[in-house]
Protein backbone atom coordinates (compact mmCIF):
# COMPACT_ATOMS: atom_id res chain seq x y z
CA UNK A 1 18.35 -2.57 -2.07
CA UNK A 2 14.87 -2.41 -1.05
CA UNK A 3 11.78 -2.43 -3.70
CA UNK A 4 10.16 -5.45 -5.70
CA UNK A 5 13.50 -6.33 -7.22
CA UNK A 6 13.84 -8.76 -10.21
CA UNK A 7 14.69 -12.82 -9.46
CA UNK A 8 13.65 -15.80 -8.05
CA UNK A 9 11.31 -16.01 -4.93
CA UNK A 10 10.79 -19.68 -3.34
CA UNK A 11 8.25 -20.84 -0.96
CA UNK A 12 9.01 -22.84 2.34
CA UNK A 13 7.15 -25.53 0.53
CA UNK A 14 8.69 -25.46 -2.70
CA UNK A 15 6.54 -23.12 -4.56
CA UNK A 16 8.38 -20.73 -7.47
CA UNK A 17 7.81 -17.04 -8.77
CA UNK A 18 10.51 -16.00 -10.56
CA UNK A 19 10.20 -12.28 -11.45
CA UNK A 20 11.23 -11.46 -14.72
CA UNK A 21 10.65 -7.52 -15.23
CA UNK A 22 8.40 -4.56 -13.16
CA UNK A 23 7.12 -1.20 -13.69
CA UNK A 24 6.78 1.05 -10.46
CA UNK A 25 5.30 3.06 -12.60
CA UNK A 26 2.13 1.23 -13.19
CA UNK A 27 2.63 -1.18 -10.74
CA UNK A 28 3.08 -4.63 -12.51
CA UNK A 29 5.54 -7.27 -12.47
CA UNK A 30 5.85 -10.02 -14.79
CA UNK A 31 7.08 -13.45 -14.92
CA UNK A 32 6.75 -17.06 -14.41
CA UNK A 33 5.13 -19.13 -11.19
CA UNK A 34 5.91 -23.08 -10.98
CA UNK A 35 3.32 -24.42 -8.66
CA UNK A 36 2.99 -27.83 -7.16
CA UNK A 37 0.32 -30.36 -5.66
CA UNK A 38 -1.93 -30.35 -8.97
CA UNK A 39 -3.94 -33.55 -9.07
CA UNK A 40 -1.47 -33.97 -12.39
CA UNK A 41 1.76 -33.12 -11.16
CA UNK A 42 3.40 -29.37 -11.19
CA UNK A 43 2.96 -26.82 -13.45
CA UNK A 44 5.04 -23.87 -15.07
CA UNK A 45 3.16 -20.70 -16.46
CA UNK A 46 4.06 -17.18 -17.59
CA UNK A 47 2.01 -14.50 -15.03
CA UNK A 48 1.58 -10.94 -13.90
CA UNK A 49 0.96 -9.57 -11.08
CA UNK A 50 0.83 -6.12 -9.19
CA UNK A 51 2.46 -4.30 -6.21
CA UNK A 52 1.73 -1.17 -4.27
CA UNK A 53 4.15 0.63 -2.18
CA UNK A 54 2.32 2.00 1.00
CA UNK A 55 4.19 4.93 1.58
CA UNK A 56 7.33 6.99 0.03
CA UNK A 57 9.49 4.33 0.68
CA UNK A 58 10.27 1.32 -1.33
CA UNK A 59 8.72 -1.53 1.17
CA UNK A 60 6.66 -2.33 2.94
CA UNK A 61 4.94 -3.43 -0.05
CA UNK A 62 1.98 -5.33 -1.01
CA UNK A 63 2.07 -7.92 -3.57
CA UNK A 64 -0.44 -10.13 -5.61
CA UNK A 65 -0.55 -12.57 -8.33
CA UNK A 66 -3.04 -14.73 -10.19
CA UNK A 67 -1.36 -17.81 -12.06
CA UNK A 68 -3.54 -20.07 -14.46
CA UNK A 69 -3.11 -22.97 -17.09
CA UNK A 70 -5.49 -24.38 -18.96
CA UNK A 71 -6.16 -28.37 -20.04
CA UNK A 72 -4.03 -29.27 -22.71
CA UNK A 73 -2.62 -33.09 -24.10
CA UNK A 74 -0.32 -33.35 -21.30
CA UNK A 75 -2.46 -31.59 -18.48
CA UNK A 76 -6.16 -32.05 -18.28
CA UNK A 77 -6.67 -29.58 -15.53
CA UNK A 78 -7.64 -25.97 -15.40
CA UNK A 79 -5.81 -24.36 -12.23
CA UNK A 80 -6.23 -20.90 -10.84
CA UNK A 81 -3.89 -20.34 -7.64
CA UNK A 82 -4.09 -16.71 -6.40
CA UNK A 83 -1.64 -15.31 -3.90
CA UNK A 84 -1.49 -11.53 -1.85
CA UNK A 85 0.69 -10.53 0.91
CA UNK A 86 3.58 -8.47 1.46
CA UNK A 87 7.05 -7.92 0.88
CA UNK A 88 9.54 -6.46 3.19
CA UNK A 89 12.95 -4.92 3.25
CA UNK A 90 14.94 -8.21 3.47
CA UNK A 91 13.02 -9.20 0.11
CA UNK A 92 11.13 -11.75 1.97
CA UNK A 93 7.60 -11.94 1.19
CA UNK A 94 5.05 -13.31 2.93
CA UNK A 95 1.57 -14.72 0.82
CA UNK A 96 -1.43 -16.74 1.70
CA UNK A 97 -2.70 -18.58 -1.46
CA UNK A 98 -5.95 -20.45 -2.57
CA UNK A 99 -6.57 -22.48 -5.13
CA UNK A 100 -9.38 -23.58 -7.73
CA UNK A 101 -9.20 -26.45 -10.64
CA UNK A 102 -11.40 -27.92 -13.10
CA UNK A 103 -10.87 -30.83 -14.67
CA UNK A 104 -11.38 -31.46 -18.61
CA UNK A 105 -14.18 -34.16 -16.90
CA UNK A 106 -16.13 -32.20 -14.67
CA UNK A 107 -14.89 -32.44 -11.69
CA UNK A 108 -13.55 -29.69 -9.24
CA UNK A 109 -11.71 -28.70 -6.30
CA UNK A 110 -11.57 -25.51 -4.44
CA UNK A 111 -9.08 -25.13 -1.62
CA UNK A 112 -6.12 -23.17 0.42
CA UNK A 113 -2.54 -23.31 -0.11
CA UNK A 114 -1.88 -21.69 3.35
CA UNK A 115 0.43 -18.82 4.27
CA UNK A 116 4.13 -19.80 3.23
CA UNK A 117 7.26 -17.55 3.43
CA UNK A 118 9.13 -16.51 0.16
CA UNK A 119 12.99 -15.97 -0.09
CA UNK A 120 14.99 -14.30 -2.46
């Protein structure tokens, strides 16, 4: 089966989007995205994201997501990572990723995951 299909993708370096429901029709997936290397540890958070097919078959297809928490008791960071790429026929994706976070005291961080190979 080809298409943005339902389940969990991992990263060669541990990374986690688990896809939980999508809508060709609009073009939206939704989920949840586990990421790791915080300056407090890994994180879990629900996020969407959006794929376009590029022509009338199901992949190649491109593929983006933006996955953010906010400081709370437990985590006093605000992290944005932000991923694009594409996804082929062997529902293997391939994303490069970057990453910005804030903590609750001022201080920040920008920088880039890298490019890291997804499996189904």
């Amino acid at each position: 089966m080809s298409g943005l299909q339902n389940g969990t993708y991992k990263a060669d370096t541990g990374f986690v989007l688990t896809i939980t429901s999508s809508d060709p029709k609009v073009s939206v997936f939704e989920g949840t995205y586990e990421a790791l290397g915080t300056p407090h540890g890994k994180f879990t958070v629900p996020v969407i994201g959006r794929f376009y097919y590029v022509g009338s078959g199901l992949t190649p297809l491109s593929i983006a997501f933006l996955a953010v928490t906010r400081p709370n008791d437990t985590f006093p960071y605000c992290v944005e990572d932000a991923w694009v790429g594409t996804l082929d026929s062997d529902n293997t994706f391939k994303a490069t990723g970057v990453r910005a976070w804030l903590s609750n005291d001022g201080k920040s961080a920008m920088e880039a995951l890298g490019t890291k190979i997804w499996k189904k």
